[in-house]
PDB file of N, CA and C in Angstrom:
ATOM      1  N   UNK A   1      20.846 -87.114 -74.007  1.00  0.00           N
ATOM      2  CA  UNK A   1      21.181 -88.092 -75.040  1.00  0.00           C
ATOM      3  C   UNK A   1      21.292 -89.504 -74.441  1.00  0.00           C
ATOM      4  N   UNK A   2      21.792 -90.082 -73.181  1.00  0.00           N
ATOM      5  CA  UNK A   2      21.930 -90.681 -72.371  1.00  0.00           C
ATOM      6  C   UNK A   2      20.283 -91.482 -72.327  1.00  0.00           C
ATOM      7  N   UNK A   3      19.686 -90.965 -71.992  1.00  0.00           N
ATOM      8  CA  UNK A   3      17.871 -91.039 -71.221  1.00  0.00           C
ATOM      9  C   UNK A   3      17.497 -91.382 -73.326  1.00  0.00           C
ATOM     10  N   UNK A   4      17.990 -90.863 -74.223  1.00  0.00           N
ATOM     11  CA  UNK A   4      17.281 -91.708 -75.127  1.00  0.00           C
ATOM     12  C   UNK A   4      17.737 -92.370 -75.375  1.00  0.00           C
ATOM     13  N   UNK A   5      19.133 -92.964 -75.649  1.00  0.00           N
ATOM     14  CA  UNK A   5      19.858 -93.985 -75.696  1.00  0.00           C
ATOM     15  C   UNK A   5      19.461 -95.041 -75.078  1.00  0.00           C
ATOM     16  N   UNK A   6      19.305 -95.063 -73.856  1.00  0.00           N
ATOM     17  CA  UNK A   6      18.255 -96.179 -73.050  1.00  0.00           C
ATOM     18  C   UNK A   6      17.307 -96.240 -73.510  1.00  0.00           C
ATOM     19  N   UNK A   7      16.275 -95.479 -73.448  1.00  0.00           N
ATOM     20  CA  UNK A   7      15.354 -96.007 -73.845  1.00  0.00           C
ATOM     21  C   UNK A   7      15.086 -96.544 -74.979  1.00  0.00           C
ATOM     22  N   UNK A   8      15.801 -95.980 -76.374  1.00  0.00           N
ATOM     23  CA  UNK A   8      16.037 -96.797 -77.557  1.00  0.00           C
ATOM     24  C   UNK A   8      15.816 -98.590 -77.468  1.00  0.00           C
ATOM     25  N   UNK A   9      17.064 -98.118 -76.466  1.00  0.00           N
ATOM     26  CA  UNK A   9      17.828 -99.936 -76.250  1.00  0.00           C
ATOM     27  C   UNK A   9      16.555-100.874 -75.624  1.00  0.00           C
ATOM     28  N   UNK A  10      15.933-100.247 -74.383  1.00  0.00           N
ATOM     29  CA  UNK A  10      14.685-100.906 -73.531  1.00  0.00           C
ATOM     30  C   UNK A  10      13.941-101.392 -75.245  1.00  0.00           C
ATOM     31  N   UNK A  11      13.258-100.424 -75.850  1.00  0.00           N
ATOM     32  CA  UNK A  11      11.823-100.457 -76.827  1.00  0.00           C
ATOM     33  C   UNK A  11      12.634-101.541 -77.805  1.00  0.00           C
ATOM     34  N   UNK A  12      13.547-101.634 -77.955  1.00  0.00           N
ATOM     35  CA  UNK A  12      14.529-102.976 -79.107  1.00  0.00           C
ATOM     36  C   UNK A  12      14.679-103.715 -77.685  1.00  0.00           C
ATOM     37  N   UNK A  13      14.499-103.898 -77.084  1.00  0.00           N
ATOM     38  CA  UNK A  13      14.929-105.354 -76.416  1.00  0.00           C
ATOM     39  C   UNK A  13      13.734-105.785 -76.285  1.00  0.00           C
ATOM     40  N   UNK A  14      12.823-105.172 -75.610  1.00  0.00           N
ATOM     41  CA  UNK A  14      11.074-105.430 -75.622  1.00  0.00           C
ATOM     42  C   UNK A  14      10.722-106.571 -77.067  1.00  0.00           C
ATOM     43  N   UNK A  15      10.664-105.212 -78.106  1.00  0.00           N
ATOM     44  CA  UNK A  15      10.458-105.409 -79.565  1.00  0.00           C
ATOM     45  C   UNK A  15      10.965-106.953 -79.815  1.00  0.00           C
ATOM     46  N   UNK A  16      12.279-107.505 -79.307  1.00  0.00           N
ATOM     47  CA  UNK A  16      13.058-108.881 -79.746  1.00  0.00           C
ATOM     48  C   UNK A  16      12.113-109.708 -78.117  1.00  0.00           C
ATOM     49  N   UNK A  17      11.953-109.355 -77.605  1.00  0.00           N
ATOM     50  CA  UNK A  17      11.083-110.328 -76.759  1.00  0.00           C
ATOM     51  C   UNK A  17       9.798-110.818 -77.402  1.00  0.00           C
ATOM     52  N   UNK A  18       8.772-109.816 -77.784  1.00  0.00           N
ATOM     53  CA  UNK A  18       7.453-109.841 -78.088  1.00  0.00           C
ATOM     54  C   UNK A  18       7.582-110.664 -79.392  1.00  0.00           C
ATOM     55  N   UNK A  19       9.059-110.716 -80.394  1.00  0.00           N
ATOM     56  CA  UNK A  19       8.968-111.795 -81.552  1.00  0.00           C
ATOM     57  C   UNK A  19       9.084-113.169 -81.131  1.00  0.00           C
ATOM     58  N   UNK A  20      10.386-112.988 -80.117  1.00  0.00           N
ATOM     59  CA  UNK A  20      10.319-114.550 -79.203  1.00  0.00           C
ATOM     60  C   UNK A  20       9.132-115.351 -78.791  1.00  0.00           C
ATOM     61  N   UNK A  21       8.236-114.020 -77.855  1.00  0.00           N
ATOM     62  CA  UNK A  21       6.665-114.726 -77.368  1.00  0.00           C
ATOM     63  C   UNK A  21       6.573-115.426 -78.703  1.00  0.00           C
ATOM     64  N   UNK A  22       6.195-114.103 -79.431  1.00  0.00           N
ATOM     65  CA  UNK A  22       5.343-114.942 -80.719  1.00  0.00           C
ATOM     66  C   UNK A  22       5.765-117.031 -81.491  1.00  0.00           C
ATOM     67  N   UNK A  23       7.364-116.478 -81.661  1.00  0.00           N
ATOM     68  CA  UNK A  23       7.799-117.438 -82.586  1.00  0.00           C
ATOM     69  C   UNK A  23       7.853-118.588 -81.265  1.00  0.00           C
ATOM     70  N   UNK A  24       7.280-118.736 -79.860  1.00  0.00           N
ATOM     71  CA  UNK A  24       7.269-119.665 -79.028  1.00  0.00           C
ATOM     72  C   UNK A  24       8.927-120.369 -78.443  1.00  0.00           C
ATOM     73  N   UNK A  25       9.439-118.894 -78.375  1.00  0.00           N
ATOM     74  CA  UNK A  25      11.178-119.552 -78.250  1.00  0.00           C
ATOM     75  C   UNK A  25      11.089-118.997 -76.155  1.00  0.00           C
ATOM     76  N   UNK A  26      10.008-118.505 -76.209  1.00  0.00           N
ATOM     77  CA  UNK A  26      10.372-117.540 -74.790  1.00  0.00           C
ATOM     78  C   UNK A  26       9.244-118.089 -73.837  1.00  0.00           C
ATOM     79  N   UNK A  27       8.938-118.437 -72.965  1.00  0.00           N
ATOM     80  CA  UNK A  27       7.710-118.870 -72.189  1.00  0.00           C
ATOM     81  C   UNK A  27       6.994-117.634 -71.481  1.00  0.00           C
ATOM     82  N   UNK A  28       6.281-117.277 -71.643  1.00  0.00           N
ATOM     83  CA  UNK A  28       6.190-115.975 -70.896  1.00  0.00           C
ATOM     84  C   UNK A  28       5.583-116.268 -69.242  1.00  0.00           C
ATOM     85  N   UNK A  29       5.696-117.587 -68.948  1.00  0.00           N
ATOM     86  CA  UNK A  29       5.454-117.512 -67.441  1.00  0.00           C
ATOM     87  C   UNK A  29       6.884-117.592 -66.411  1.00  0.00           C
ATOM     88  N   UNK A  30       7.892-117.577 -67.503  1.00  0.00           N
ATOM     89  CA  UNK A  30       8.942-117.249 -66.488  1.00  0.00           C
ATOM     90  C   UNK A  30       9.245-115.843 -66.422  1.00  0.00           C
ATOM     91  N   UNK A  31       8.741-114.831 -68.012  1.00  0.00           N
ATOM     92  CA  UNK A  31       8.926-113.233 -68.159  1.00  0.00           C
ATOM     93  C   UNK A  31       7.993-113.123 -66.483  1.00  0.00           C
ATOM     94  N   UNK A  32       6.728-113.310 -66.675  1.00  0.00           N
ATOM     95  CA  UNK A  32       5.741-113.056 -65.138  1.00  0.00           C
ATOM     96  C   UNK A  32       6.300-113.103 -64.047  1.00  0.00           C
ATOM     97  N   UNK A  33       7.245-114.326 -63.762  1.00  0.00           N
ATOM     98  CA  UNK A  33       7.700-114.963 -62.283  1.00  0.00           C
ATOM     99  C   UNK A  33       8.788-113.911 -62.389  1.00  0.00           C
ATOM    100  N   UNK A  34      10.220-113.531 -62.830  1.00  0.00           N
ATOM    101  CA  UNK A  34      10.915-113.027 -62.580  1.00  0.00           C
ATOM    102  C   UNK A  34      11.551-112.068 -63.749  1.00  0.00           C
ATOM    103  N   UNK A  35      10.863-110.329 -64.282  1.00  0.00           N
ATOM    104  CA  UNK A  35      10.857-110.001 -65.235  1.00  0.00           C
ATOM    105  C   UNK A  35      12.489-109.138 -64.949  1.00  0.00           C
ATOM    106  N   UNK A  36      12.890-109.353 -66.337  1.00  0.00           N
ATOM    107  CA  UNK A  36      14.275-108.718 -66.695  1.00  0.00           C
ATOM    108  C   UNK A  36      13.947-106.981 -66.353  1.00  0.00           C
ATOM    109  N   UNK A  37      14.570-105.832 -65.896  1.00  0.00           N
ATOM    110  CA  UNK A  37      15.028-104.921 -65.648  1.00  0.00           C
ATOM    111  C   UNK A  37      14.015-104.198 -66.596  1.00  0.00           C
ATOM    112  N   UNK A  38      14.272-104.232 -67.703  1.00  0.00           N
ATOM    113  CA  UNK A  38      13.725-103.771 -69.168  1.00  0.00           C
ATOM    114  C   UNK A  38      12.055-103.697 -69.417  1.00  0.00           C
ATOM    115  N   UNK A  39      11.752-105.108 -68.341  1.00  0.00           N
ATOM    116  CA  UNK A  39      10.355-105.101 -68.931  1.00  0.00           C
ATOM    117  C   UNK A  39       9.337-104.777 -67.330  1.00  0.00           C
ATOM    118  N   UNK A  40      10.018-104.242 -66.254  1.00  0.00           N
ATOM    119  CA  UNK A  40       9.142-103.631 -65.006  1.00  0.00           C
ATOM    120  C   UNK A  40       8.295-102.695 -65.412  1.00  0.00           C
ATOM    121  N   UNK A  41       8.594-101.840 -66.502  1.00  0.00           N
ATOM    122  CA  UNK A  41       7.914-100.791 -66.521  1.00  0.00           C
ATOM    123  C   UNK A  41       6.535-100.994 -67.989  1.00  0.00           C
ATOM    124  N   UNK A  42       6.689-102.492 -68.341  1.00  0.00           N
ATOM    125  CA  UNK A  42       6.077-102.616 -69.640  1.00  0.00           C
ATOM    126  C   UNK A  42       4.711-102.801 -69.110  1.00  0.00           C
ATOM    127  N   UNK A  43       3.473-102.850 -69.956  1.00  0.00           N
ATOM    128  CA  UNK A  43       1.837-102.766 -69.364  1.00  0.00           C
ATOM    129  C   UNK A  43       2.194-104.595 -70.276  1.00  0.00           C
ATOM    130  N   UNK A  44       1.717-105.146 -68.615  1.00  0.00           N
ATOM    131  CA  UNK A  44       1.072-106.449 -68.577  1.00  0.00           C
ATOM    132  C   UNK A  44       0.127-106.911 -70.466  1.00  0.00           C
ATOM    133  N   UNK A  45      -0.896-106.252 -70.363  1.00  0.00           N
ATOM    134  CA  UNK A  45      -1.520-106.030 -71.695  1.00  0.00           C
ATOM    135  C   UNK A  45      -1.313-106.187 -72.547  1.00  0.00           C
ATOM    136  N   UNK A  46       0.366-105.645 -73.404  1.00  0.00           N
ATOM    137  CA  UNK A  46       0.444-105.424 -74.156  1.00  0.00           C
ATOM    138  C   UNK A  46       1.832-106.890 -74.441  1.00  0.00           C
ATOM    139  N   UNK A  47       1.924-107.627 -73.196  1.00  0.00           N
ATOM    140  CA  UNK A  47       3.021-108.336 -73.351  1.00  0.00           C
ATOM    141  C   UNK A  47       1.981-109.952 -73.762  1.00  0.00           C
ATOM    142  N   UNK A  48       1.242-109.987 -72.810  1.00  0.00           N
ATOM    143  CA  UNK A  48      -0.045-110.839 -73.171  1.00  0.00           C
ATOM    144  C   UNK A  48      -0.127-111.279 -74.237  1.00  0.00           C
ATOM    145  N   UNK A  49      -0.521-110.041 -75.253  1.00  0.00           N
ATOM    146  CA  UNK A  49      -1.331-109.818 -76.612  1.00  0.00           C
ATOM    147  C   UNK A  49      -0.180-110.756 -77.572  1.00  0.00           C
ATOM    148  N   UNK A  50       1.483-110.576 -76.886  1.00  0.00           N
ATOM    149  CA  UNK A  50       2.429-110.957 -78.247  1.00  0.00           C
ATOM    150  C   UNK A  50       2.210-112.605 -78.256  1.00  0.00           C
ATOM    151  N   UNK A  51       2.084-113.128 -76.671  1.00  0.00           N
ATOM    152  CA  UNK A  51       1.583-114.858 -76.936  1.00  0.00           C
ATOM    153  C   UNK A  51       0.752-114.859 -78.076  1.00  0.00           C
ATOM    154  N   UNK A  52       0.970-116.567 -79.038  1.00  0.00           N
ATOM    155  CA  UNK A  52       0.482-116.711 -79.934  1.00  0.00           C
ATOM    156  C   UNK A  52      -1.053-117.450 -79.312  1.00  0.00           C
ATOM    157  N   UNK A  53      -1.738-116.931 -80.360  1.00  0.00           N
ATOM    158  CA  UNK A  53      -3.231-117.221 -80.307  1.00  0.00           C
ATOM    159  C   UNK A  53      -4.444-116.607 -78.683  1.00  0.00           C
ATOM    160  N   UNK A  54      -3.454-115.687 -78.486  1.00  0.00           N
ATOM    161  CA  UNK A  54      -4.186-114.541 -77.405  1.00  0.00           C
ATOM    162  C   UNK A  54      -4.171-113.502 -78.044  1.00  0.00           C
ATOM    163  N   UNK A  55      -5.719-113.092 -78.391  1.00  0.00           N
ATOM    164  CA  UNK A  55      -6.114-111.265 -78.967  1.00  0.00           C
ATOM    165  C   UNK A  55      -6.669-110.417 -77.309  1.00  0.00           C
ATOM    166  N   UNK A  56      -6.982-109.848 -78.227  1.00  0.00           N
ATOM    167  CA  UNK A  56      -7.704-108.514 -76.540  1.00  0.00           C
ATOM    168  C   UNK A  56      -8.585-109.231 -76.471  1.00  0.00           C
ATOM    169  N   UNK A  57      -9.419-109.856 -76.792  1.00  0.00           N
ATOM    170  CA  UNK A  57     -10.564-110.573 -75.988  1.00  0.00           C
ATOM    171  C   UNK A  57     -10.580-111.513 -74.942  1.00  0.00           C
ATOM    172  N   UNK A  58      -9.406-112.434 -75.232  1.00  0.00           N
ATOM    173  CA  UNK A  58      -8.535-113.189 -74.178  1.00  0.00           C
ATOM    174  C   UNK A  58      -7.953-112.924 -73.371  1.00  0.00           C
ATOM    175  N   UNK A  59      -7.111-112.126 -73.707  1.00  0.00           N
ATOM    176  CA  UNK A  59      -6.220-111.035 -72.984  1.00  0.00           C
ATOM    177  C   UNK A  59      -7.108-110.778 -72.007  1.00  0.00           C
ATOM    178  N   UNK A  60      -8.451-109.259 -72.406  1.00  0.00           N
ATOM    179  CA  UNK A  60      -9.293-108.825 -71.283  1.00  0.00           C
ATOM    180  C   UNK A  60      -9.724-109.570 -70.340  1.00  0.00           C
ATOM    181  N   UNK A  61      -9.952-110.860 -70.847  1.00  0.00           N
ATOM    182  CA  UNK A  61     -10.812-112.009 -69.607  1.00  0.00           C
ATOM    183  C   UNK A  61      -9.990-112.103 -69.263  1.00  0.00           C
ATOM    184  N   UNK A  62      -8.531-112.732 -69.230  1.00  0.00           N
ATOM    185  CA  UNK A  62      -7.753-113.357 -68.398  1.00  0.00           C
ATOM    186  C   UNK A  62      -7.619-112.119 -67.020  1.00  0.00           C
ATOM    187  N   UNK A  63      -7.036-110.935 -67.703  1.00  0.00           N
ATOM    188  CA  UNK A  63      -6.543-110.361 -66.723  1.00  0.00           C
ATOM    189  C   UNK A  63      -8.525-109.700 -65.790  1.00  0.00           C
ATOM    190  N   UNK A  64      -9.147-109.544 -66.431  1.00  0.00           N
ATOM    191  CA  UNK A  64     -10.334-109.516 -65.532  1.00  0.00           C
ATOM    192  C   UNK A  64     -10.078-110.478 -64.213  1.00  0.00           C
ATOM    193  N   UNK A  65     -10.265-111.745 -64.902  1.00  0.00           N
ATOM    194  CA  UNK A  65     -10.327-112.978 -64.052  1.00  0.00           C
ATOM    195  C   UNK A  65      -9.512-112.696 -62.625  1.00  0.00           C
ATOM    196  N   UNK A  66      -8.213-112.492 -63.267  1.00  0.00           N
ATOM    197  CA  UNK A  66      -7.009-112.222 -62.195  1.00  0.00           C
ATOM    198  C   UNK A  66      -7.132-110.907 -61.912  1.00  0.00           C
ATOM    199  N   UNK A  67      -8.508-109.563 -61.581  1.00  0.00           N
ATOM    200  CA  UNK A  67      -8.416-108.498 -61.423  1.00  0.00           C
ATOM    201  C   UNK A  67      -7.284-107.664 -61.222  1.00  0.00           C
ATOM    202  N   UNK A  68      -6.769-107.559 -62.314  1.00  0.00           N
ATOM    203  CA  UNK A  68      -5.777-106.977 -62.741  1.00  0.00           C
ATOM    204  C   UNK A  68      -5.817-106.045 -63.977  1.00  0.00           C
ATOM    205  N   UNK A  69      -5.607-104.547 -63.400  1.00  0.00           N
ATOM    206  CA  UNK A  69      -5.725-103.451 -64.786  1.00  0.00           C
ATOM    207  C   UNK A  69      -5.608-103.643 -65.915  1.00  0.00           C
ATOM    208  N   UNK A  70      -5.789-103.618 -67.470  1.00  0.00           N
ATOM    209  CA  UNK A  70      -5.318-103.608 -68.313  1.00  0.00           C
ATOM    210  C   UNK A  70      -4.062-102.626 -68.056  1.00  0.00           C
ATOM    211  N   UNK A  71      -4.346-101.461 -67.797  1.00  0.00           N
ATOM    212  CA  UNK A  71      -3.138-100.439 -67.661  1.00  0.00           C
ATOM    213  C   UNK A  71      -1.662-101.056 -67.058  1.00  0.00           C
ATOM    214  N   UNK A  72      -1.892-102.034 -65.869  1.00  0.00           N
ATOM    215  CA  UNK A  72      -0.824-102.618 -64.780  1.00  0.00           C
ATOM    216  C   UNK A  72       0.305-102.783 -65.742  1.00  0.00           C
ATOM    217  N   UNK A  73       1.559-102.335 -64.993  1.00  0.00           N
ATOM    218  CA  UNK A  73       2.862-102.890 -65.690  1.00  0.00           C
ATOM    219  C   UNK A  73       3.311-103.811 -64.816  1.00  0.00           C
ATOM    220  N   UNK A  74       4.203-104.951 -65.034  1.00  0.00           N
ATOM    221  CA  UNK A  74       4.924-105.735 -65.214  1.00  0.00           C
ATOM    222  C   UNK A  74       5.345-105.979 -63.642  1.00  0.00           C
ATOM    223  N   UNK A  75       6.207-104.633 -63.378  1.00  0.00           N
ATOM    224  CA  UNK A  75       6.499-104.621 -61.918  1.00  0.00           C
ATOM    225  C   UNK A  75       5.761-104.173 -61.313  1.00  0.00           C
ATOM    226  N   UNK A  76       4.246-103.507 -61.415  1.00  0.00           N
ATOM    227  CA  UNK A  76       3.416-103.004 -60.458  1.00  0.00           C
ATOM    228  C   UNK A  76       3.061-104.262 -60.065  1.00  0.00           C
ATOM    229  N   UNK A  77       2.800-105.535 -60.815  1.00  0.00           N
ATOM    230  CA  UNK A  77       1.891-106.862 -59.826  1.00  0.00           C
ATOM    231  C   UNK A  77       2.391-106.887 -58.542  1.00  0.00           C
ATOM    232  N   UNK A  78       1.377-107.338 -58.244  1.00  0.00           N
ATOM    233  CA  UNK A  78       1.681-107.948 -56.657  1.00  0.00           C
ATOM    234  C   UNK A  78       1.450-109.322 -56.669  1.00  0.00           C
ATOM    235  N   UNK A  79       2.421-109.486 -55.415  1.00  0.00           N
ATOM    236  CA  UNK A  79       2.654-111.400 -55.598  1.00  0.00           C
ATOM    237  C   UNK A  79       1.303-112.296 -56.036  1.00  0.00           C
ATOM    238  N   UNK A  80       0.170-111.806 -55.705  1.00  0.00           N
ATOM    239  CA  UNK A  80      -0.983-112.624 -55.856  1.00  0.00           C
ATOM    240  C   UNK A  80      -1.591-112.146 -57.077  1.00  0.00           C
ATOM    241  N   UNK A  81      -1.564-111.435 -57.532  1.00  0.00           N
ATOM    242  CA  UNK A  81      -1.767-111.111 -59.281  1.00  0.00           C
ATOM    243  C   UNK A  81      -0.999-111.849 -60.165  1.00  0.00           C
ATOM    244  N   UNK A  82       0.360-111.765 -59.466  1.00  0.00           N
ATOM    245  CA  UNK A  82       1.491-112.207 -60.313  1.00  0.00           C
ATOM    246  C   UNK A  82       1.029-114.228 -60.362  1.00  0.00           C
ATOM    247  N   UNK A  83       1.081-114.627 -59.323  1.00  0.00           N
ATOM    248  CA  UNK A  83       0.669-115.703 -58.837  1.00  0.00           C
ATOM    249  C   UNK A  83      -0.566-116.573 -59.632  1.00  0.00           C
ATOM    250  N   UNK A  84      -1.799-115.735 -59.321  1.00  0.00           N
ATOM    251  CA  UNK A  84      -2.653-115.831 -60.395  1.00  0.00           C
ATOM    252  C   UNK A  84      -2.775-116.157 -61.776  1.00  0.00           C
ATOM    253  N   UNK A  85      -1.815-114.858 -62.416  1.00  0.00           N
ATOM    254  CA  UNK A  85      -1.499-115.132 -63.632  1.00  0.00           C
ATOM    255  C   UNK A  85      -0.616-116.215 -64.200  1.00  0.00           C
ATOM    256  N   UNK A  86       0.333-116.218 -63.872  1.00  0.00           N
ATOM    257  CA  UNK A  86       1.279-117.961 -63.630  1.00  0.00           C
ATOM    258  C   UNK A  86       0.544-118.852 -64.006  1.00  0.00           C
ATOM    259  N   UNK A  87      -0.570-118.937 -62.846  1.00  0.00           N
ATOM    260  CA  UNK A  87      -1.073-120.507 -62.935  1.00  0.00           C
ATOM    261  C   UNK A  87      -1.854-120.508 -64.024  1.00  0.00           C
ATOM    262  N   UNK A  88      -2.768-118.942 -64.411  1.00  0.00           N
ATOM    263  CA  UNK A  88      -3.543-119.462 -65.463  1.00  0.00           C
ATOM    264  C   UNK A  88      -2.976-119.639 -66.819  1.00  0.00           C
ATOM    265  N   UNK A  89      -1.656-118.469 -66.901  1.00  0.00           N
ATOM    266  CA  UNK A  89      -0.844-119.169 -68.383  1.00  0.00           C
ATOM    267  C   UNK A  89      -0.642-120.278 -68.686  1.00  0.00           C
ATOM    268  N   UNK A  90       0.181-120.817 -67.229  1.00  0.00           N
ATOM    269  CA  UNK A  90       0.495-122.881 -66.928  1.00  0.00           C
ATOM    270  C   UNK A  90      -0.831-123.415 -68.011  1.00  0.00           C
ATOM    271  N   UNK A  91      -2.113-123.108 -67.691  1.00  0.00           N
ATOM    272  CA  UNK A  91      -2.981-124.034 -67.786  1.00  0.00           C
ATOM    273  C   UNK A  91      -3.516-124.010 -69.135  1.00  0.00           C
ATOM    274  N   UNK A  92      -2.894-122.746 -70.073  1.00  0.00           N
ATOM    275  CA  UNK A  92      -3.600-122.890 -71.166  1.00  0.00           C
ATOM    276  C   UNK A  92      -3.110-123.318 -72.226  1.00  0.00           C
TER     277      UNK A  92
END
């Protein structure tokens, strides 16, 4: 009961992030640089997609660009993926 209770709580804290991306209250290049507890285990991909005016087509190139899985979560990057991605969010 414990193990769903958490996880409940993780998928609602996610859920109130991905509205933040959207409604532009959250930057998501500081989620990249140093991600909260909650979101290590989230797929890169799917956090992407909640920025406004990025679909999977954007999404796919970017993380192509920065050869980086669609599958990759959050805390799997490595500093130079992570790095990568940073600068190209910065720039868009």
């Amino acid at each position: 009961m414990e193990a769903l209770q958490r996880a409940n709580d993780i998928r609602s804290r996610r859920a109130q992030l991905k509205r933040d991306l959207k409604a532009g209250r959250q930057p998501i290049h500081e989620l990249l640089l140093a991600p909260p507890e909650y979101l290590q285990t989230a797929k890169v991909f799917d956090l992407l997609l909640a920025v406004p005016k990025y679909g999977r087509v954007k999404v796919n190139k970017i993380l192509h660009q920065c050869r980086i899985s669609p599958s990759k979560t959050l805390g799997g990057l490595s500093e130079r993926q992570r790095g990568e991605l940073v600068a190209l969010m910065r720039r868009r």
